[in-house]
Protein backbone atom coordinates (compact mmCIF):
# COMPACT_ATOMS: atom_id res chain seq x y z
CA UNK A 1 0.00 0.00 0.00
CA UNK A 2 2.60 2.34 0.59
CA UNK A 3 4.16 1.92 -2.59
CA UNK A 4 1.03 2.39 -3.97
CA UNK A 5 0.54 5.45 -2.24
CA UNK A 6 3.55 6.86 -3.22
CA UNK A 7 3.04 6.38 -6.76
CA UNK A 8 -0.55 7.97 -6.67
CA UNK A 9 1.63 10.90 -5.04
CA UNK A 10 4.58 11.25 -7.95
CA UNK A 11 1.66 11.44 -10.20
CA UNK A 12 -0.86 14.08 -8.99
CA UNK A 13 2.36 16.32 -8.57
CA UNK A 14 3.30 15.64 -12.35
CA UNK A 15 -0.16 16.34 -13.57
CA UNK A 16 -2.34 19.21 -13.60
CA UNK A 17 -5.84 19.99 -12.60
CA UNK A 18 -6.67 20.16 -16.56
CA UNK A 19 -4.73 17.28 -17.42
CA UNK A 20 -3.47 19.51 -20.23
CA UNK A 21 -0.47 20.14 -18.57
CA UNK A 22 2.37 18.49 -16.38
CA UNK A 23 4.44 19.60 -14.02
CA UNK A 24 8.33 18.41 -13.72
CA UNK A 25 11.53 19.04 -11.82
CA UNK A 26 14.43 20.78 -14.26
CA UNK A 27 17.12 22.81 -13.44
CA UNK A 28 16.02 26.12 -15.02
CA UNK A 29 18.60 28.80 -16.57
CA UNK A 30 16.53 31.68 -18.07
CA UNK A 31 17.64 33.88 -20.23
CA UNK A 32 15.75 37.36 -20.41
CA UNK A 33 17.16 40.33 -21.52
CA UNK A 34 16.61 42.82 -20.39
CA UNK A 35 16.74 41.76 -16.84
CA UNK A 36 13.44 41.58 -14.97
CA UNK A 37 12.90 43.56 -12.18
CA UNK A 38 11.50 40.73 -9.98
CA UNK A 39 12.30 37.00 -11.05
CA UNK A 40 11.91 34.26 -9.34
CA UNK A 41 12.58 30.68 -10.89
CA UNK A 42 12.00 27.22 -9.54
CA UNK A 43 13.77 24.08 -10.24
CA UNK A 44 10.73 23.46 -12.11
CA UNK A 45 9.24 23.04 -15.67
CA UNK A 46 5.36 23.53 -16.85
CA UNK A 47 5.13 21.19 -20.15
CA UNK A 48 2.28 21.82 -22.37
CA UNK A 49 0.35 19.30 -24.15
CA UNK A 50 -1.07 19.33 -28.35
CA UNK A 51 -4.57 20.77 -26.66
CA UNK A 52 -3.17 23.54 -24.98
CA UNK A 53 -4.49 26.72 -26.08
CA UNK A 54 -3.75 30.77 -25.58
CA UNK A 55 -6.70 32.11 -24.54
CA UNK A 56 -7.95 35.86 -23.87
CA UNK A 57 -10.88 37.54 -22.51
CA UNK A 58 -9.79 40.80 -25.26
CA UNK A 59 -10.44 40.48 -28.65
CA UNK A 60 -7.99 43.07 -30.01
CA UNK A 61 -5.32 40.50 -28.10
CA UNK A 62 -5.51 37.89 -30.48
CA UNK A 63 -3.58 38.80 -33.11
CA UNK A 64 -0.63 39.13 -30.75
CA UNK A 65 -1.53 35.61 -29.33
CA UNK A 66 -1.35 34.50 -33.33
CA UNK A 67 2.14 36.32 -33.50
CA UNK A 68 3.14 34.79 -30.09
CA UNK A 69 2.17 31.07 -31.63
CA UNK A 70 3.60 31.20 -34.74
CA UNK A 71 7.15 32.69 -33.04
CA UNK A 72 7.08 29.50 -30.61
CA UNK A 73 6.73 27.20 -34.19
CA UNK A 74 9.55 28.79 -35.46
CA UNK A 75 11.63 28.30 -32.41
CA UNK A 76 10.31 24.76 -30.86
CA UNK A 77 8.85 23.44 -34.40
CA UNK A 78 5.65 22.96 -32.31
CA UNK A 79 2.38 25.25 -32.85
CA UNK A 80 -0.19 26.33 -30.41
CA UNK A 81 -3.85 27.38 -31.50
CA UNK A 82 -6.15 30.08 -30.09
CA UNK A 83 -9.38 29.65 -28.43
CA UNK A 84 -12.30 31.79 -27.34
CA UNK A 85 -13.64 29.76 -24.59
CA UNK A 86 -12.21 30.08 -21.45
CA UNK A 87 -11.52 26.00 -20.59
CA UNK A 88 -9.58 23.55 -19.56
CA UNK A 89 -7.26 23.74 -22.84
CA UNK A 90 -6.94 27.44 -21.84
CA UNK A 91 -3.12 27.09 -20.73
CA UNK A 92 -1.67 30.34 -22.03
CA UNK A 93 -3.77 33.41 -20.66
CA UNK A 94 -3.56 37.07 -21.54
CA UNK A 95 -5.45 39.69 -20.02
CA UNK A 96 -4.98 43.40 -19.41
CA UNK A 97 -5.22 44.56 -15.68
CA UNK A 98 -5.83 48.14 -15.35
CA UNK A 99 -4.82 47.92 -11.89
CA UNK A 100 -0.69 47.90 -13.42
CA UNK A 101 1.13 50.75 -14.91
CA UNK A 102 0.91 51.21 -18.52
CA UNK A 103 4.32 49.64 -18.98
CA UNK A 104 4.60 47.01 -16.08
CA UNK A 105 3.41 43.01 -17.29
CA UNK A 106 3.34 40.39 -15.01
CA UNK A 107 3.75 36.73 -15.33
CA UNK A 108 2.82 33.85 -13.04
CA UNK A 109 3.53 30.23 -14.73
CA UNK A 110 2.70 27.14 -12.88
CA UNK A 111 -0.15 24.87 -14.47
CA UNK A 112 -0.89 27.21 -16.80
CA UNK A 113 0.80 30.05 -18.09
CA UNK A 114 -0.67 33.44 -16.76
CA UNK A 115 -0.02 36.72 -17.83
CA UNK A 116 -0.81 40.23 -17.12
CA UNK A 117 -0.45 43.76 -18.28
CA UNK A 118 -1.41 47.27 -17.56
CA UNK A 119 -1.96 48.16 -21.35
CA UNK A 120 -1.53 46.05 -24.82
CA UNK A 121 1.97 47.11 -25.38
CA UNK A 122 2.97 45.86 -21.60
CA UNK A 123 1.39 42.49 -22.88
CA UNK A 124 4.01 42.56 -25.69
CA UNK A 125 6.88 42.88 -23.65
CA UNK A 126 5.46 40.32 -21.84
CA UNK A 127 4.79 38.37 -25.04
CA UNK A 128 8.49 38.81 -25.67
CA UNK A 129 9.92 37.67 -21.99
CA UNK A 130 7.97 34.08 -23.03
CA UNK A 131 9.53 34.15 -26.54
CA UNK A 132 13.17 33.98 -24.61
CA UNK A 133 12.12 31.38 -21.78
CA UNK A 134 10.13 28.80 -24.22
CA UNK A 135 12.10 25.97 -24.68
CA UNK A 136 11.13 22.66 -26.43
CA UNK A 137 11.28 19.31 -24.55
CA UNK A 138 10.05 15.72 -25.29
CA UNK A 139 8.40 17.10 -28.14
CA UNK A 140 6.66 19.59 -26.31
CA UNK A 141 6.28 23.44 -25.15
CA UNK A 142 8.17 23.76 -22.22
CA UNK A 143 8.17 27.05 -19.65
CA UNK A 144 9.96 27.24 -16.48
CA UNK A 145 7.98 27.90 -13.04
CA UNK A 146 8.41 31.38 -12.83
CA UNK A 147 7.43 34.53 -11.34
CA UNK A 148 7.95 37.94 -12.54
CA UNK A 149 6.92 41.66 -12.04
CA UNK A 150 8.76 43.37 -15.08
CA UNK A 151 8.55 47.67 -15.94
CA UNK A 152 10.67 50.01 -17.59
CA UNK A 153 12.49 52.63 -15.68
CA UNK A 154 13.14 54.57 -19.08
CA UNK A 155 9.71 55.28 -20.87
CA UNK A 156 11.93 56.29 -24.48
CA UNK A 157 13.51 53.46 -25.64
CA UNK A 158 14.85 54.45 -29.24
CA UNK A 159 16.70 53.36 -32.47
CA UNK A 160 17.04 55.48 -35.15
CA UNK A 161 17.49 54.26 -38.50
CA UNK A 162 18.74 56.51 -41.79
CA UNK A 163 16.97 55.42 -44.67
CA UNK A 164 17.12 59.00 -46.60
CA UNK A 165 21.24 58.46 -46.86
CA UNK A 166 21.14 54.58 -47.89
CA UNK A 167 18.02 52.97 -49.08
CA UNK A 168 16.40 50.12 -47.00
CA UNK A 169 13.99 48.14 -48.56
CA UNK A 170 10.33 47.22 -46.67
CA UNK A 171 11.96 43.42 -45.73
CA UNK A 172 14.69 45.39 -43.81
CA UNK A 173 12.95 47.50 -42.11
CA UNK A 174 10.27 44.73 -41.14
CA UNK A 175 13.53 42.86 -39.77
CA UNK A 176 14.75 45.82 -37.64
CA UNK A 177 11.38 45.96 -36.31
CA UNK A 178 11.41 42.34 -35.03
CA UNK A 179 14.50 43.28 -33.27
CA UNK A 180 13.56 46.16 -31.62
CA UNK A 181 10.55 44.53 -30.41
CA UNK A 182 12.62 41.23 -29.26
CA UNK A 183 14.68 43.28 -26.99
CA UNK A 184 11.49 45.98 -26.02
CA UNK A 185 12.73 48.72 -27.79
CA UNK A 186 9.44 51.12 -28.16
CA UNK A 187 10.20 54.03 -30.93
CA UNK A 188 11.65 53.42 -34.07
CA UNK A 189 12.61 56.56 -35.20
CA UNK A 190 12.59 57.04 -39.38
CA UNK A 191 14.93 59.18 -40.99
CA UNK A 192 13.07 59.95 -43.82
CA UNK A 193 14.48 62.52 -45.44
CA UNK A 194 18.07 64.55 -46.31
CA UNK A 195 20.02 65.99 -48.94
CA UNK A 196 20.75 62.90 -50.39
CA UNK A 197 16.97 61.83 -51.06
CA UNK A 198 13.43 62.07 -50.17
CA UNK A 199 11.94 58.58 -49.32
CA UNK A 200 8.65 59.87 -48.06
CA UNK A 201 5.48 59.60 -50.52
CA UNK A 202 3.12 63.40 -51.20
CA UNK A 203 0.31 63.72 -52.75
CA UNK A 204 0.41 67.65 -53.11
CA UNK A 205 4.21 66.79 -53.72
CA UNK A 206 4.92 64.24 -55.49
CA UNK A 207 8.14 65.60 -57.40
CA UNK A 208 9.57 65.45 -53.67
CA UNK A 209 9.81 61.66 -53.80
CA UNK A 210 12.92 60.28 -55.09
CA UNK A 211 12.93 58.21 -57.86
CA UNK A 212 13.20 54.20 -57.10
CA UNK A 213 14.04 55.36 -53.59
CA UNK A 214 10.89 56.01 -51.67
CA UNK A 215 8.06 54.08 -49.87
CA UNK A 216 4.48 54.02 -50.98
CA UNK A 217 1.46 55.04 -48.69
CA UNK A 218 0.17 51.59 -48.74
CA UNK A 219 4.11 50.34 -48.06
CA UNK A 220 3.98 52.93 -45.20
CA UNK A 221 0.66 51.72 -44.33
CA UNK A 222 2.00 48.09 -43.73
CA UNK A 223 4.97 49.06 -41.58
CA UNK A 224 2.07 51.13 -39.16
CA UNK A 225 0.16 47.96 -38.86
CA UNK A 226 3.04 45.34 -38.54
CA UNK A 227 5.10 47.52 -35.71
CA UNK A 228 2.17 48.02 -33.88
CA UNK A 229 1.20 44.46 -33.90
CA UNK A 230 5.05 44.15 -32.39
CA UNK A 231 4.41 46.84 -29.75
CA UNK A 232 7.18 49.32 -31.69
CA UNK A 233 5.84 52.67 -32.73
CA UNK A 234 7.23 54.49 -35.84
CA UNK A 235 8.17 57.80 -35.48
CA UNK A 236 8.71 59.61 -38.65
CA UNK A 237 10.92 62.15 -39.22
CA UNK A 238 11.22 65.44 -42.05
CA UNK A 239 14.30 67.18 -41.16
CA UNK A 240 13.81 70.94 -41.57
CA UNK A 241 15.09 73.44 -42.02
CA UNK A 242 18.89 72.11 -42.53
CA UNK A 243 19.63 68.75 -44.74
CA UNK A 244 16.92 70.18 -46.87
CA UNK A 245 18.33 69.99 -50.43
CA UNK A 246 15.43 67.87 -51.82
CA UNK A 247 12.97 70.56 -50.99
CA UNK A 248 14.96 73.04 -53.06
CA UNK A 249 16.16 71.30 -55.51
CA UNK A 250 12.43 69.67 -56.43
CA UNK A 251 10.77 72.75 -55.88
CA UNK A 252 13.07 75.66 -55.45
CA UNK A 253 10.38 78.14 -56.50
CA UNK A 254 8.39 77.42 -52.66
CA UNK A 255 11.73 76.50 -51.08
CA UNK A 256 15.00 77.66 -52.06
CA UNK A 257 16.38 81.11 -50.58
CA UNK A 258 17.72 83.38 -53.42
CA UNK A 259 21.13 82.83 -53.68
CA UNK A 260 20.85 78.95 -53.38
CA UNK A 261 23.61 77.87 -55.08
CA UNK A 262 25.57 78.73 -52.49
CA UNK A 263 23.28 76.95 -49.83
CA UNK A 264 21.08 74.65 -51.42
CA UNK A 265 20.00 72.96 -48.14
CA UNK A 266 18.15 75.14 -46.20
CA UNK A 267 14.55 75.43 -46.80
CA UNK A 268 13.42 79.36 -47.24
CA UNK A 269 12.47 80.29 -43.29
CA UNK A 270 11.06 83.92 -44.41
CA UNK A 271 8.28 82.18 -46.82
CA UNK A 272 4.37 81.57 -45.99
CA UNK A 273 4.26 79.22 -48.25
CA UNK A 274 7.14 77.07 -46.76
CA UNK A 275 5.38 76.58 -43.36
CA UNK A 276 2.02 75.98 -45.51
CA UNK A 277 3.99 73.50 -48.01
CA UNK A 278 5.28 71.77 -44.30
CA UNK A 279 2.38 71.62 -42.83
CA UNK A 280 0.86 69.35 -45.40
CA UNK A 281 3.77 66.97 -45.36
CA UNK A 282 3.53 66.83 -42.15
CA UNK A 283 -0.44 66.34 -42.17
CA UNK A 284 -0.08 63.69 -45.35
CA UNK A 285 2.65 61.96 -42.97
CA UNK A 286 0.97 61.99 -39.88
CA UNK A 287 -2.39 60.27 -41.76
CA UNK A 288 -0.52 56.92 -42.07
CA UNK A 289 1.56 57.40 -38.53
CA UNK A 290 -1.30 57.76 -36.29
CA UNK A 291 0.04 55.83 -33.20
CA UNK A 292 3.01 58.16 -33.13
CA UNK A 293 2.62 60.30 -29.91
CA UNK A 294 5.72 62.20 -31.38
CA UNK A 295 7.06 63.96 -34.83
CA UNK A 296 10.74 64.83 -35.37
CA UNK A 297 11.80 67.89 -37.04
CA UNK A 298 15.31 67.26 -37.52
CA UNK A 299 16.48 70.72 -36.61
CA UNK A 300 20.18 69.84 -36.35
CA UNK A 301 23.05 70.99 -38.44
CA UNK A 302 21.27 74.30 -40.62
CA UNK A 303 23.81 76.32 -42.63
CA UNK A 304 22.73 80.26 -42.72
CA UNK A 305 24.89 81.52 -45.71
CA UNK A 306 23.32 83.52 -48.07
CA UNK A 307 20.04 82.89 -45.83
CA UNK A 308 19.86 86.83 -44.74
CA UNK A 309 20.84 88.30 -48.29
CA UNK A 310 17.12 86.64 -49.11
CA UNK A 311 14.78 90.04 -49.80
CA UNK A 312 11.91 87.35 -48.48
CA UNK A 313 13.74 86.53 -45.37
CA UNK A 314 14.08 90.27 -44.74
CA UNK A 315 10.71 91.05 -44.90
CA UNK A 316 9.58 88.03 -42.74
CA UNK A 317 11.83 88.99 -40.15
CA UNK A 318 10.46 92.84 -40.36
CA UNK A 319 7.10 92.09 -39.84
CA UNK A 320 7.44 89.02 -37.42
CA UNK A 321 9.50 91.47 -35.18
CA UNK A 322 12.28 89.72 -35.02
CA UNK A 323 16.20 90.85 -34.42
CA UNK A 324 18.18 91.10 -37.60
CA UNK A 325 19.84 87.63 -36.28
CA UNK A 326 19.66 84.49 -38.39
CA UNK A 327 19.46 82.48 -34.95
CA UNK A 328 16.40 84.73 -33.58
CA UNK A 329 14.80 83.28 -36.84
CA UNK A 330 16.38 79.91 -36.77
CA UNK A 331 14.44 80.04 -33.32
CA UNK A 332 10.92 81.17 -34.51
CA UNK A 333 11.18 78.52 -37.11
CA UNK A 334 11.10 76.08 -34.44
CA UNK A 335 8.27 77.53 -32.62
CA UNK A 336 6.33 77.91 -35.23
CA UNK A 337 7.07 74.15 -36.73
CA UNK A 338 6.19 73.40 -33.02
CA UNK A 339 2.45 75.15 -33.28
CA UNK A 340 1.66 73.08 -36.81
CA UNK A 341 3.31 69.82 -35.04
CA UNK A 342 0.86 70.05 -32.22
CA UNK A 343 -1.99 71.25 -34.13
CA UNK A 344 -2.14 67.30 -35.36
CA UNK A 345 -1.88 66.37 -31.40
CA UNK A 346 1.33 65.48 -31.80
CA UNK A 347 4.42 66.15 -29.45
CA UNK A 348 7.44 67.54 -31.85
CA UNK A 349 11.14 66.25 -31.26
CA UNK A 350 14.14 68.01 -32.75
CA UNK A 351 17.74 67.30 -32.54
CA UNK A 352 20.05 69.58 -30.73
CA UNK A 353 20.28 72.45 -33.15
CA UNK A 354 19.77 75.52 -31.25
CA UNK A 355 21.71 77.40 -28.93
CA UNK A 356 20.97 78.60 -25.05
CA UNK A 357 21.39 82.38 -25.99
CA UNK A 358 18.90 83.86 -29.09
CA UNK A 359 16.17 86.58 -27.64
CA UNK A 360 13.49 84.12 -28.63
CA UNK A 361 13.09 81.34 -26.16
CA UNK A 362 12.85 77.72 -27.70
CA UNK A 363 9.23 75.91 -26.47
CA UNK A 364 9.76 73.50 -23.15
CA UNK A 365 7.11 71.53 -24.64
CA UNK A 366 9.32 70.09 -27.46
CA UNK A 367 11.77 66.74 -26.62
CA UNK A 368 15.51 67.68 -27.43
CA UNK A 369 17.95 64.59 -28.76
CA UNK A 370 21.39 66.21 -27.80
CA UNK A 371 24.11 64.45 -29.75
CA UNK A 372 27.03 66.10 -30.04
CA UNK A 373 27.04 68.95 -27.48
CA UNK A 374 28.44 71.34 -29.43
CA UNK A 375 25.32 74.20 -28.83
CA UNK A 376 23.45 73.77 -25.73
CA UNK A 377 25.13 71.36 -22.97
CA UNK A 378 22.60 68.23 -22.01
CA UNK A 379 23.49 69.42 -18.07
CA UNK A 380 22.25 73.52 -19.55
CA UNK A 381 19.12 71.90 -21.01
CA UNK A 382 18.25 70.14 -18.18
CA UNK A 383 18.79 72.55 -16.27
CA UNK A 384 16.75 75.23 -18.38
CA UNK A 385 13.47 73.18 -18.07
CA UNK A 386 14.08 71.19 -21.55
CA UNK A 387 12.91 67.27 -21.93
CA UNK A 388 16.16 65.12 -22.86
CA UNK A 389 16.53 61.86 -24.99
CA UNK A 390 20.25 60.71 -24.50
CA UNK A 391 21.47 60.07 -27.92
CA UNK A 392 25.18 60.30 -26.98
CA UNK A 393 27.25 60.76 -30.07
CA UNK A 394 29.93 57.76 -28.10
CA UNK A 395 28.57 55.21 -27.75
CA UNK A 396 25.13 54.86 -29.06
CA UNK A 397 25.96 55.89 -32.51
CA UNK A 398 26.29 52.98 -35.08
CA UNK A 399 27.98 54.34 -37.93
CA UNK A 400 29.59 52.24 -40.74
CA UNK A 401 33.37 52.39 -38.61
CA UNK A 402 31.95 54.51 -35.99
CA UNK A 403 30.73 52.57 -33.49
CA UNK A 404 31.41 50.66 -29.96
CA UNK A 405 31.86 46.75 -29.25
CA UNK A 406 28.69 45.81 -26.25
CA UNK A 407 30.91 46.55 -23.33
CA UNK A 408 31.50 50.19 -23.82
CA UNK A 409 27.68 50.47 -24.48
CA UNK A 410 27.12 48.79 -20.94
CA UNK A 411 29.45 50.84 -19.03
CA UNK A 412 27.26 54.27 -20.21
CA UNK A 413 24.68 55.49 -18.32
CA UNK A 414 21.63 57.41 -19.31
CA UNK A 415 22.76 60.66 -18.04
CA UNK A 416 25.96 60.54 -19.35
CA UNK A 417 26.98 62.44 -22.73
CA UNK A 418 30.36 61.02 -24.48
CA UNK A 419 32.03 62.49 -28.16
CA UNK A 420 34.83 61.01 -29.65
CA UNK A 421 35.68 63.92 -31.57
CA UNK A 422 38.25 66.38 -29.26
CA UNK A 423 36.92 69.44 -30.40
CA UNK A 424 33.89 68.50 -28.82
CA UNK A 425 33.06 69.76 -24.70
CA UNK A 426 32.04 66.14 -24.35
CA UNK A 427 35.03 64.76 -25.36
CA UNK A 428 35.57 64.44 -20.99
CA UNK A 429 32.17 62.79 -20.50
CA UNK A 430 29.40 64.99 -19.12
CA UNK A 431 27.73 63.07 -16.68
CA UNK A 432 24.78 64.94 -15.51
CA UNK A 433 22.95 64.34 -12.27
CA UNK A 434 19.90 61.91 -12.62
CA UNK A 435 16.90 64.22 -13.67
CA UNK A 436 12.89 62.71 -14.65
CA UNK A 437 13.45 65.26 -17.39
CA UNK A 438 15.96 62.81 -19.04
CA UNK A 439 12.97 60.43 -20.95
CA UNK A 440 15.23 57.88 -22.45
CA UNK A 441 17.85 57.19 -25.15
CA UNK A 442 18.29 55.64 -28.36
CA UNK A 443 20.50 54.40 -30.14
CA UNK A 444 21.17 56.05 -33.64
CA UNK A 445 22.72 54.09 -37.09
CA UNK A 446 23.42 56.62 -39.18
CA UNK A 447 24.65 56.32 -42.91
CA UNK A 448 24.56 52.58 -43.00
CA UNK A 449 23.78 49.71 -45.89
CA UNK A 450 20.72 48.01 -45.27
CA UNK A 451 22.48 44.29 -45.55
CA UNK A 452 25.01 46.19 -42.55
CA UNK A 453 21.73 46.95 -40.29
CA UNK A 454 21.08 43.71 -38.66
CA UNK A 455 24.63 42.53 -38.14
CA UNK A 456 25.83 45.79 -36.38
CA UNK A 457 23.13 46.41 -34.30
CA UNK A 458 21.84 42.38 -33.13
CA UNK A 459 24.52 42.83 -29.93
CA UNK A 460 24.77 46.31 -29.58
CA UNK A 461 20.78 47.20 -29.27
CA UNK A 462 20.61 44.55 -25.79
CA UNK A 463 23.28 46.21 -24.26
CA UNK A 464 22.13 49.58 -24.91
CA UNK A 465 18.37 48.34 -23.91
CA UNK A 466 19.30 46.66 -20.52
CA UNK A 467 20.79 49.78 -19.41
CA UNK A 468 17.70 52.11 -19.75
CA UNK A 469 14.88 49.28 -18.62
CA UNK A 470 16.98 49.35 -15.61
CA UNK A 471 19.16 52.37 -14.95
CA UNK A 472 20.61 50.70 -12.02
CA UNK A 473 22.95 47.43 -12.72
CA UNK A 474 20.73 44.79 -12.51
CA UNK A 475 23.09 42.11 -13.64
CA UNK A 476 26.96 41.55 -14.91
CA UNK A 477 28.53 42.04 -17.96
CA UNK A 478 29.75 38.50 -18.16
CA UNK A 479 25.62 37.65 -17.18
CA UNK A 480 24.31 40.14 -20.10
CA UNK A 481 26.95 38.39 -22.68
CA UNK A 482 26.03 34.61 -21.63
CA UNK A 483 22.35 35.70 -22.22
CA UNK A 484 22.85 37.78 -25.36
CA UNK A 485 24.27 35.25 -26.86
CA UNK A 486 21.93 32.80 -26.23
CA UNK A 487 19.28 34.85 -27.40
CA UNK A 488 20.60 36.04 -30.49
CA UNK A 489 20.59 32.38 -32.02
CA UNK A 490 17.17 32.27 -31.66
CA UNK A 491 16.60 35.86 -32.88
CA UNK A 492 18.66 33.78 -35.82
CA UNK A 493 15.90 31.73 -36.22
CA UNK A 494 12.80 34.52 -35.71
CA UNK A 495 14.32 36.83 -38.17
CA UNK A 496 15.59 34.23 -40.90
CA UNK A 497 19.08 36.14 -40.60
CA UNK A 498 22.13 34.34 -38.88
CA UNK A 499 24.53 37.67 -40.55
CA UNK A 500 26.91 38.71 -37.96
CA UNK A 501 29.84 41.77 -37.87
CA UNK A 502 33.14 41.10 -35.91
CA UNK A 503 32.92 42.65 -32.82
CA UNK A 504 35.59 43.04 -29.83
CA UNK A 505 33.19 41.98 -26.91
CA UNK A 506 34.10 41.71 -23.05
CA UNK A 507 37.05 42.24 -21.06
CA UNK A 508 38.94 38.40 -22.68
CA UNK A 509 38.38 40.12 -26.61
CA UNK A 510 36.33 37.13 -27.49
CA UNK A 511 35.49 37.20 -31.10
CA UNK A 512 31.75 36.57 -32.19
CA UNK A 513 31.96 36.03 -36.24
């Protein structure tokens, strides 16, 4: 009998209450980047049978559960269907609690997996913390026993692709979004436009597009939909007033400043129909990016020659009562872009362009990306009132030769600005005190080949990204490489790209080809 009893015993433990599921002992090593906040693992394993099912009580939910199940059949070879009915095959359960923050997810797995999240992108990171723990094992869905209460400390989490200087084609860009999303990055930032070309589609416009080199609304269209599905939102980008030599070379007459030739790249600043011309690329841009809570300018980098020779400029100037100063209108350009920028309910974002000393005071209510602190120190701006995303030119620029191997990346902080250029007041880091008005970062690849995209960025974007979910070291370097790598063979797998660069990584120089 007591054998007997003992067997009953091994049994109830290594069944469930569904008998959908079993419960085992394993030895569990997760991998989750970034780190949770709370995680606690036991020597335990929750195996899931051919009937389990993901379940939710929210309709708009199931298309991520669809995404969720057809990631796990790329990485166990196993597929798991959907259901409607709350049952017994219900083993993997979503629901939105709007008792959480916004950002923070929770997940409890035992007999069932169980997870929770204060809003539908919280649910995707949590989506994503499952897509690193699932595991396949006697030709089955494995998760360990686990418990975790996961948030953000950083609310901007940003990459910044160029597509204006090298064209990326949709299947990039759709790649780049996987990414982001695998290691919860939340903006993708577009770089649209520049001198070199104008990738963006206009209707009232059209000569602006460049030829063989821009996107379609209904290829824009897809990108909306399939980053959102991925919790990533787009945020385009038309750089103004600077990098502007598609505007005036495609239609100099509403555009180009009179003397041009010698400064083809600014965009006329004293001409009504300039701000009317930019207010419907904006509009026409903003009617495929709706999800966008944010625009960017651009802003950075404007050349003034010739700009106050222009009779137009003069006049402008006159009867906007401005200072004969080409930064006092630099200034009121930005204001005013501002006004059309939030007259779509947008929030506008500009790169540090402007300076802390022009009469004519730059809005608080715009998001500065300081880069190269070379016009208004981040530790000035902060102090002035001004809303920071860290985009520190060293080390979270990605640029062809210019960039940094993981562990430089992971030994930055958020509020710490770094240029490798000597000329620049950064060149001795600026390390500012920690400030809420310091949003985020992101992480900027700038000038780069679409087939160099992937391969630069696959094991620099996790360290950047565990450093601004948690600004405070939650785990080692040597932990953060053991994980990345694990990770990045299955984003191998998700992504149908195994292309690596030749990166210097940790303190031993161990090379990952």
């Amino acid at each position: 009998m007591k054998i007997v009893f003992i067997v009953l015993s091994v049994l109830i433990l290594l069944v469930s209450c569904d008998n959908t599921t079993k419960i085992k002992d394993e030895a569990n090593d997760v991998s989750i980047l970034p780190q949770p906040k709370h995680l606690q693992v036991a020597q335990k394993k929750v195996v899931l049978s051919t009937d389990s099912k993901f379940y939710s009580p929210h309709a708009e939910v199931y298309p991520l559960l669809e995404l969720l199940s057809s990631e796990i059949e790329l990485v166990t070879g196993i597929g798991l269907a959907t259901t409607t009915s709350k049952n017994n095959e219900a083993d993997i359960v979503f629901k939105m609690d709007t008792s959480l923050m916004r950002s923070e997810y929770h997940i409890d797995i035992n007999e069932i997996v169980m997870v929770s999240g204060g809003s539908y992108t919280a649910l995707v990171y949590a989506k994503n913390t499952l897509l690193h723990m699932v595991k396949m094992s006697e030709n089955s869905v494995v998760f360990p026993i686990v418990e975790i209460r996961d948030s953000p400390d950083a609310a901007y989490r940003g990459l910044m692709i160029d597509l204006a200087r090298k064209w990326h084609d949709v299947g990039t860009i759709k790649k780049i979004i996987n990414l982001a999303a695998y290691y919860k990055i939340g903006f993708l930032q577009l770089h649209f436009t520049d001198n070199q070309s104008y990738t963006l589609p206009s209707k009232k416009y059209p000569k602006l597009s460049t030829a063989e080199k821009h996107y379609s609304y209904a290829e824009l269209e897809e990108l909306e939909a399939y980053s959102q599905l991925r919790g990533v939102t787009i945020i385009p980008e038309i750089d103004v007033p600077g990098h502007s030599k598609q505007f005036t070379k495609k239609y100099g007459e509403i555009f180009a400043i009179e003397s041009d030739e010698n400064n083809p790249s600014i965009v006329n600043m004293g001409k009504e129909e300039v701000y009317e011309a930019l207010d419907v690329l904006i509009g026409e841009t903003l009617s495929v990016f709706k999800s966008t809570p944010y625009f960017h300018i651009g802003g950075d980098e404007a050349k003034f020659n010739g700009l106050m020779d222009d009779p137009d400029v003069r006049k402008y100037m006159v009867k906007n009562k401005l200072d004969i100063d080409v930064h006092e209108l630099f200034n009121h350009f930005i204001n005013r872009m501002n006004s059309i920028v939030k007259k779509y309910n947008k929030q506008m974002c500009v790169w540090e362009g402007f300076g802390p000393d022009a009469n004519i005071e730059i809005s608080k209510d715009i998001i500065v990306f300081p880069f190269e602190t070379n016009r208004y120190l981040p530790t000035e701006l902060i102090n002035d009132g001004y809303t920071l995303v860290n985009v520190s030119w060293k080390p979270l620029y990605v640029v062809n030769e210019k960039k940094w191997e993981p562990k430089t990346i992971y030994d930055w902080n958020m509020w710490r600005w770094e240029n490798w250029w000597d000329k620049a007041p950064s060149f001795e880091p600026i390390q500012a005190s920690k400030s809420d008005l310091v949003i985020g970062a992101q992480m900027c690849a700038w000038e780069q080949a679409q087939e160099d995209e992937i391969p630069s960025l696959r094991k620099r974007l996790p360290a950047f990204v565990e450093r601004i979910w948690n600004t405070e070291e939650k785990i080692s370097y040597d932990e953060l490489m053991k994980r990345m790598l694990f990770l990045d063979k299955r984003l191998s797998i998700l992504i149908n790209d195994d292309r690596q660069d030749t990166l210097l990584i940790g303190h031993n120089y161990e090379k990952i080809k």
